[in-house]
PDB file of N, CA and C in Angstrom:
ATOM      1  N   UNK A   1     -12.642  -1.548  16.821  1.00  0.00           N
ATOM      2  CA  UNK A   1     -12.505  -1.900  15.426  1.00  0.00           C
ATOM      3  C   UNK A   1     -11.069  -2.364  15.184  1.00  0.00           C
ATOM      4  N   UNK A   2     -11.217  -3.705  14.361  1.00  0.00           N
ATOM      5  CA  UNK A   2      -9.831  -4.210  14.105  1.00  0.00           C
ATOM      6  C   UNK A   2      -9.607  -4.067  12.816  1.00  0.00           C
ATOM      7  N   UNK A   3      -8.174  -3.584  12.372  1.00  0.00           N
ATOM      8  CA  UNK A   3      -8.095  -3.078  10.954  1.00  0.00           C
ATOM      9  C   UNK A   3      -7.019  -4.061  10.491  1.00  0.00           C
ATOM     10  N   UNK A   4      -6.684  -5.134   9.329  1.00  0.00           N
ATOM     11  CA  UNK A   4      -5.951  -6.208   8.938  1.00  0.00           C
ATOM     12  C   UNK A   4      -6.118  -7.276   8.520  1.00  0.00           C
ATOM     13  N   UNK A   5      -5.654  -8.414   8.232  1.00  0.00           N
ATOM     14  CA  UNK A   5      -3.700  -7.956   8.587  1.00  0.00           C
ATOM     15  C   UNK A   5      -3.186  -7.272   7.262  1.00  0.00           C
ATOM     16  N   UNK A   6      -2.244  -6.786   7.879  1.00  0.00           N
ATOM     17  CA  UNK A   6      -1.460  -6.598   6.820  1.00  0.00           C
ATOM     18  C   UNK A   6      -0.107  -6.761   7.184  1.00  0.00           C
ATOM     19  N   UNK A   7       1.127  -6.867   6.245  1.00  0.00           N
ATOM     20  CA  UNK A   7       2.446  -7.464   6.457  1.00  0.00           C
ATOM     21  C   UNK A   7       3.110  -6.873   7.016  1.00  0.00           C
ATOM     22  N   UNK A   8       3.823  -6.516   8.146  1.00  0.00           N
ATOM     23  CA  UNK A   8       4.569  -5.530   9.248  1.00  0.00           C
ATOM     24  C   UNK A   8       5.856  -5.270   8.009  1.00  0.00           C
ATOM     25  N   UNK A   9       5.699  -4.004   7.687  1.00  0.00           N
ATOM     26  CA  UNK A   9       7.185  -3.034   6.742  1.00  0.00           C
ATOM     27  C   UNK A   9       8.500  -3.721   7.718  1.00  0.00           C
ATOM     28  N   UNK A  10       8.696  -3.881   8.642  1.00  0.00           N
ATOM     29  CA  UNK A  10      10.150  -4.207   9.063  1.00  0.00           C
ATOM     30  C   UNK A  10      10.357  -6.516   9.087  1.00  0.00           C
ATOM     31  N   UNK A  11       9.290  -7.077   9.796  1.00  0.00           N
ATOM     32  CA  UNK A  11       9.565  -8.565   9.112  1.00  0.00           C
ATOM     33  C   UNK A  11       8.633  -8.933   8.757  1.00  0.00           C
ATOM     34  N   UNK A  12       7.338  -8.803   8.266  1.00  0.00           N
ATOM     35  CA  UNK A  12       6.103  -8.981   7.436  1.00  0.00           C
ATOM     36  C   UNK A  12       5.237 -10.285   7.954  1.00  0.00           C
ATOM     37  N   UNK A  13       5.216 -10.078   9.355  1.00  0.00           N
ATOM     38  CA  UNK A  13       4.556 -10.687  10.453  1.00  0.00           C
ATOM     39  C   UNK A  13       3.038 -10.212  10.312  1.00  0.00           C
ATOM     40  N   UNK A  14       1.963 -10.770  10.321  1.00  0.00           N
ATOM     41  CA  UNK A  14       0.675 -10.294   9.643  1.00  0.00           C
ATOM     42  C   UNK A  14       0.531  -9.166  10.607  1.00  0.00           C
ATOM     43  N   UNK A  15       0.369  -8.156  10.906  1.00  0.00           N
ATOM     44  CA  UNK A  15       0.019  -6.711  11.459  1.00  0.00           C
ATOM     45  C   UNK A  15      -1.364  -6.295  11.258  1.00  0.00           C
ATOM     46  N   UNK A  16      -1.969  -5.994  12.809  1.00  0.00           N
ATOM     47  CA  UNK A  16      -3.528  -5.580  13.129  1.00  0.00           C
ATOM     48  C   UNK A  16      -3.278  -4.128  13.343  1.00  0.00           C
ATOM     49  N   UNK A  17      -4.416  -3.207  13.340  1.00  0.00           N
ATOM     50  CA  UNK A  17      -3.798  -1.547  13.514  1.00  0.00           C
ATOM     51  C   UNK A  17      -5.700  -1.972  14.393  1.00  0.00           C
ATOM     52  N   UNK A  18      -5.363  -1.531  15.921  1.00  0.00           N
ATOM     53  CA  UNK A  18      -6.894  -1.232  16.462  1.00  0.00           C
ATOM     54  C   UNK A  18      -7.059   0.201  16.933  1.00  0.00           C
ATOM     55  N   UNK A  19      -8.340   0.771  16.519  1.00  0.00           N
ATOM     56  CA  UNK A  19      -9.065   1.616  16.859  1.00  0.00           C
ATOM     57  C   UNK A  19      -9.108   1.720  18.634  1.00  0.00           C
ATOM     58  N   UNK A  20      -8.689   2.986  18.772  1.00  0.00           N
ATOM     59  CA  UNK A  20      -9.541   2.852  20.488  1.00  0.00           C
ATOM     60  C   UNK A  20      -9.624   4.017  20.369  1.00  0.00           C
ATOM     61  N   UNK A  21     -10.754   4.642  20.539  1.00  0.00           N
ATOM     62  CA  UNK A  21     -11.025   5.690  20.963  1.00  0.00           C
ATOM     63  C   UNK A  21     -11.156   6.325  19.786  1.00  0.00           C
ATOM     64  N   UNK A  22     -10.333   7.604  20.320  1.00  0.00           N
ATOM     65  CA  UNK A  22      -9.729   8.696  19.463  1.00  0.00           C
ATOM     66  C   UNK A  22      -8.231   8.469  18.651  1.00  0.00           C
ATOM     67  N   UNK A  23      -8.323   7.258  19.055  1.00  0.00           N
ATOM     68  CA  UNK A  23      -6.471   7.004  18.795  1.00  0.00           C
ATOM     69  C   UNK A  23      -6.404   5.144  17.504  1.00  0.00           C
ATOM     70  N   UNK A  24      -5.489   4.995  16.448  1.00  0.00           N
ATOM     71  CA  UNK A  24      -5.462   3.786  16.322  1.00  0.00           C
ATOM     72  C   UNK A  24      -3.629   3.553  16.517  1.00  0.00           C
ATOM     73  N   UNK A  25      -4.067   2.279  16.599  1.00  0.00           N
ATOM     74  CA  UNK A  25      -2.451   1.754  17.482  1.00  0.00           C
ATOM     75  C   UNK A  25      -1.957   0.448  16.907  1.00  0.00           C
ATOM     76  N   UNK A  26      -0.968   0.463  16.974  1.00  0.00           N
ATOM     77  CA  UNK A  26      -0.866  -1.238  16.315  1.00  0.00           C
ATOM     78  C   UNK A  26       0.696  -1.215  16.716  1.00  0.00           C
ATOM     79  N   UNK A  27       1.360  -2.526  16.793  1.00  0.00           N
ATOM     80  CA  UNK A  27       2.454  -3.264  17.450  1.00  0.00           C
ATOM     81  C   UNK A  27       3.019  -4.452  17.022  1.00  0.00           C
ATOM     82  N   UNK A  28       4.016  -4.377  16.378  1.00  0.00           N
ATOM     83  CA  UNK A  28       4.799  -6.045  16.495  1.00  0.00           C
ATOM     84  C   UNK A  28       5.250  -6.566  16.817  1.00  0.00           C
ATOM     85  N   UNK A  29       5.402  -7.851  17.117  1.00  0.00           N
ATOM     86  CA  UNK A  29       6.417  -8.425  18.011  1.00  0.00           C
ATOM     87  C   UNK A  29       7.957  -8.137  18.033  1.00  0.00           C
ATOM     88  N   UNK A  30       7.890  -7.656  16.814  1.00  0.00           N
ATOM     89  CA  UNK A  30       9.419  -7.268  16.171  1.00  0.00           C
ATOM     90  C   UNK A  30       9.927  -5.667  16.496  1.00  0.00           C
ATOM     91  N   UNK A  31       8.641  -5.186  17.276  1.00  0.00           N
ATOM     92  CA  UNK A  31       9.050  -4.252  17.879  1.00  0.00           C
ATOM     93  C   UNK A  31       8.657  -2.682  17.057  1.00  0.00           C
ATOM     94  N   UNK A  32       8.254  -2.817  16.044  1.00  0.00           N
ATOM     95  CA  UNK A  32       7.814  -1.675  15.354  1.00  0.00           C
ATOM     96  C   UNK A  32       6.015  -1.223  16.055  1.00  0.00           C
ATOM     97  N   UNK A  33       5.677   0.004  16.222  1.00  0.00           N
ATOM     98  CA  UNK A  33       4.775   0.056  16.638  1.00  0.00           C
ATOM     99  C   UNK A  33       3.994   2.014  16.065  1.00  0.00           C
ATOM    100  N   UNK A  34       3.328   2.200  16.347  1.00  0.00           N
ATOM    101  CA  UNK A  34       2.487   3.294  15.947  1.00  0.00           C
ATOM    102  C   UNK A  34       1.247   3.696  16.620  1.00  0.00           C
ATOM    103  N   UNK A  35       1.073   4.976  16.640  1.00  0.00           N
ATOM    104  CA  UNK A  35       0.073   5.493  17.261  1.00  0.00           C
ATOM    105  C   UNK A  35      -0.590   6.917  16.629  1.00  0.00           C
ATOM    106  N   UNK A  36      -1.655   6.926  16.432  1.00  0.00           N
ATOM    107  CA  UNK A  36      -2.277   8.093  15.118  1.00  0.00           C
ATOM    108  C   UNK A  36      -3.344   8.404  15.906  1.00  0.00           C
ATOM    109  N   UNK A  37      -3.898   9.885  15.699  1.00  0.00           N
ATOM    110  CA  UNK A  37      -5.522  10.262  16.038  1.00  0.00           C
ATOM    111  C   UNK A  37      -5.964   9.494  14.707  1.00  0.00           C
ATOM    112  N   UNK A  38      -7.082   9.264  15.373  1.00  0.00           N
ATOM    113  CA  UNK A  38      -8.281   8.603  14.174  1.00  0.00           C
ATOM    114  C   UNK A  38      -8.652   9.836  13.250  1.00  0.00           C
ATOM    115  N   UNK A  39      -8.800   9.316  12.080  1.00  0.00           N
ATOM    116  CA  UNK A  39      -9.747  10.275  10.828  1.00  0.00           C
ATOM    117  C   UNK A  39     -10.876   9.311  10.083  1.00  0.00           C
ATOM    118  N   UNK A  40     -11.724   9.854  10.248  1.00  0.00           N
ATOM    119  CA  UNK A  40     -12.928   9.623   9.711  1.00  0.00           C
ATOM    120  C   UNK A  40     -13.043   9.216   7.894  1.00  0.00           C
ATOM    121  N   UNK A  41     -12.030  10.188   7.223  1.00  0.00           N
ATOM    122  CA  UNK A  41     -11.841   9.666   6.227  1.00  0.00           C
ATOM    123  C   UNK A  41     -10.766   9.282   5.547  1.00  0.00           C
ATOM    124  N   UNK A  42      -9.823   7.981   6.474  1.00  0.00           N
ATOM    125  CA  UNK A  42      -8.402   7.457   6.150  1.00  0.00           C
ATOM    126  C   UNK A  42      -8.985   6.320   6.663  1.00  0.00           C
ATOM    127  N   UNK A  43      -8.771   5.537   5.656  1.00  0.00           N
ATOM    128  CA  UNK A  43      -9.085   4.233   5.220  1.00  0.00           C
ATOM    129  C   UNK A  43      -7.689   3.175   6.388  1.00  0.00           C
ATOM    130  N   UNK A  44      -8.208   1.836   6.400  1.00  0.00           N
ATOM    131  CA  UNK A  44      -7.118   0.880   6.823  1.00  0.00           C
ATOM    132  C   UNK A  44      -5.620   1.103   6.595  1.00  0.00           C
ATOM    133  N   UNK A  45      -5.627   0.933   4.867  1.00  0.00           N
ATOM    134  CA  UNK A  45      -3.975   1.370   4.106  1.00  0.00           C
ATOM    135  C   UNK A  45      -3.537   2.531   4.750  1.00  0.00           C
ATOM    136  N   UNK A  46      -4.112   3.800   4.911  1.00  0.00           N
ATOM    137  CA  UNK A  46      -3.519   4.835   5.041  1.00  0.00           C
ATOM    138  C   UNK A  46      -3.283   4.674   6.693  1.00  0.00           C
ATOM    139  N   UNK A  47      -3.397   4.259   7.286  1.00  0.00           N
ATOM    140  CA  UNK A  47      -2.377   4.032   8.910  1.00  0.00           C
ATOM    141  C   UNK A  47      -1.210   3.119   8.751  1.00  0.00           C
ATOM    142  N   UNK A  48      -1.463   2.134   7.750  1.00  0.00           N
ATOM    143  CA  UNK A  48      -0.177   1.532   7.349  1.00  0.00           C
ATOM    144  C   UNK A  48       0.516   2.041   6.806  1.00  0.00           C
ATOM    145  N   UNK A  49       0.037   2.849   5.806  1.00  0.00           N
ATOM    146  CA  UNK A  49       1.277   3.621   5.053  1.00  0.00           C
ATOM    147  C   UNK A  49       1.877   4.882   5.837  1.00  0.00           C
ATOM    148  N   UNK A  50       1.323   5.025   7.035  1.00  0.00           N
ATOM    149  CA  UNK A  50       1.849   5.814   7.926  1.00  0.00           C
ATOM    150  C   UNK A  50       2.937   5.392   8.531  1.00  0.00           C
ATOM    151  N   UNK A  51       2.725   3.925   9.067  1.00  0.00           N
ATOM    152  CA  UNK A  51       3.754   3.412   9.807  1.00  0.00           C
ATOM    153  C   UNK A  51       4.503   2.746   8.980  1.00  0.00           C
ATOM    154  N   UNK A  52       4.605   2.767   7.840  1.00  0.00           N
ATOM    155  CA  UNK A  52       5.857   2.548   6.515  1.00  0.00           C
ATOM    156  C   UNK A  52       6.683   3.609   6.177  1.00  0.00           C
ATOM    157  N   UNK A  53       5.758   4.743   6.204  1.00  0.00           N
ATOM    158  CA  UNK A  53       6.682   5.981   5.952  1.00  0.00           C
ATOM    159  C   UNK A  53       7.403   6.700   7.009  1.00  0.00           C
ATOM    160  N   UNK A  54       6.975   6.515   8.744  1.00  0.00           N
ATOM    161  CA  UNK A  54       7.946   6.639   9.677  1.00  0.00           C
ATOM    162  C   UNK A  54       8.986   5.355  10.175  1.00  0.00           C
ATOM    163  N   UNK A  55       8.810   3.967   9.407  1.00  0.00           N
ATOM    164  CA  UNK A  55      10.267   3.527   9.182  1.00  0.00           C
ATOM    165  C   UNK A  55      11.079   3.945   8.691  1.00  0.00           C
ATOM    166  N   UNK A  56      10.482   4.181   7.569  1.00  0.00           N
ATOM    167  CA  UNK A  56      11.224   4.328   6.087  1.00  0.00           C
ATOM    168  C   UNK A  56      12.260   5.642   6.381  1.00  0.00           C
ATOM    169  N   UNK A  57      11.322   6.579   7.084  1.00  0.00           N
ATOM    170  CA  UNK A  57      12.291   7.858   7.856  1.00  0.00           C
ATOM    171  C   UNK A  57      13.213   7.398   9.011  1.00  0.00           C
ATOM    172  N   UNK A  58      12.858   6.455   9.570  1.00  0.00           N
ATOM    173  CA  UNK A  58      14.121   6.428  10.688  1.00  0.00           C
ATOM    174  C   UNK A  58      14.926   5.566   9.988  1.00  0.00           C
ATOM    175  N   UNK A  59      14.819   4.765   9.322  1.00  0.00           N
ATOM    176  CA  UNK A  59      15.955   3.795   8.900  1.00  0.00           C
ATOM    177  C   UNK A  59      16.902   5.049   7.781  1.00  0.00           C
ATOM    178  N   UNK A  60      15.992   6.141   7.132  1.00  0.00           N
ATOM    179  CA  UNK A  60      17.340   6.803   6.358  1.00  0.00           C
ATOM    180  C   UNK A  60      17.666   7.874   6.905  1.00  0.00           C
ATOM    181  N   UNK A  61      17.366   7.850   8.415  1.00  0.00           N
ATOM    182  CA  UNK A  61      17.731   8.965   9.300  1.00  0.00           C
ATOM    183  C   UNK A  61      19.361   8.632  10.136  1.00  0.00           C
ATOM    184  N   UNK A  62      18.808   7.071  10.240  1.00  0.00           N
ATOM    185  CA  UNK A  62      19.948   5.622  10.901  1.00  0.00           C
ATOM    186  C   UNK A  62      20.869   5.712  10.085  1.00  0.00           C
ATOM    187  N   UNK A  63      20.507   5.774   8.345  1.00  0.00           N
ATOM    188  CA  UNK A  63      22.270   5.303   8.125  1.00  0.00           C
ATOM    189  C   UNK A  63      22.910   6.923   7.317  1.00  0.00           C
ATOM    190  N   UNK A  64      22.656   7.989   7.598  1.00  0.00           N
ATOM    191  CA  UNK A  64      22.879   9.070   7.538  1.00  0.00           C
ATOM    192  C   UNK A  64      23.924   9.638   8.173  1.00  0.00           C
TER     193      UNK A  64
END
């Protein structure tokens, strides 16, 4: 299952999040990437907003 696009949080390069398995994963060329167990009831957005909110933590971890 392919979940997207949606705009990559770091250069807003269209971003796919795929299902495999037990796991969804997704990657940008720009180098941001993510990896989650699957849930049955978390929608597309909510893996993106996963991998928005562990930028969002390292970048105010970075200028700290």
């Amino acid at each position: 299952m392919v979940m997207g696009p949606f705009g990559c949080p770091n250069c807003g390069e269209e971003l796919y999040f795929q299902r495999d398995g037990a796991k969804v994963r997704t990657k940008c060329p720009c180098g941001v990437s993510g990896e989650w167990n699957y849930g049955e009831i978390l929608q597309p957005v909510d893996y993106f907003n996963k991998l928005s909110d562990e930028l969002r933590a390292k970048k105010n971890a970075g200028s700290t």
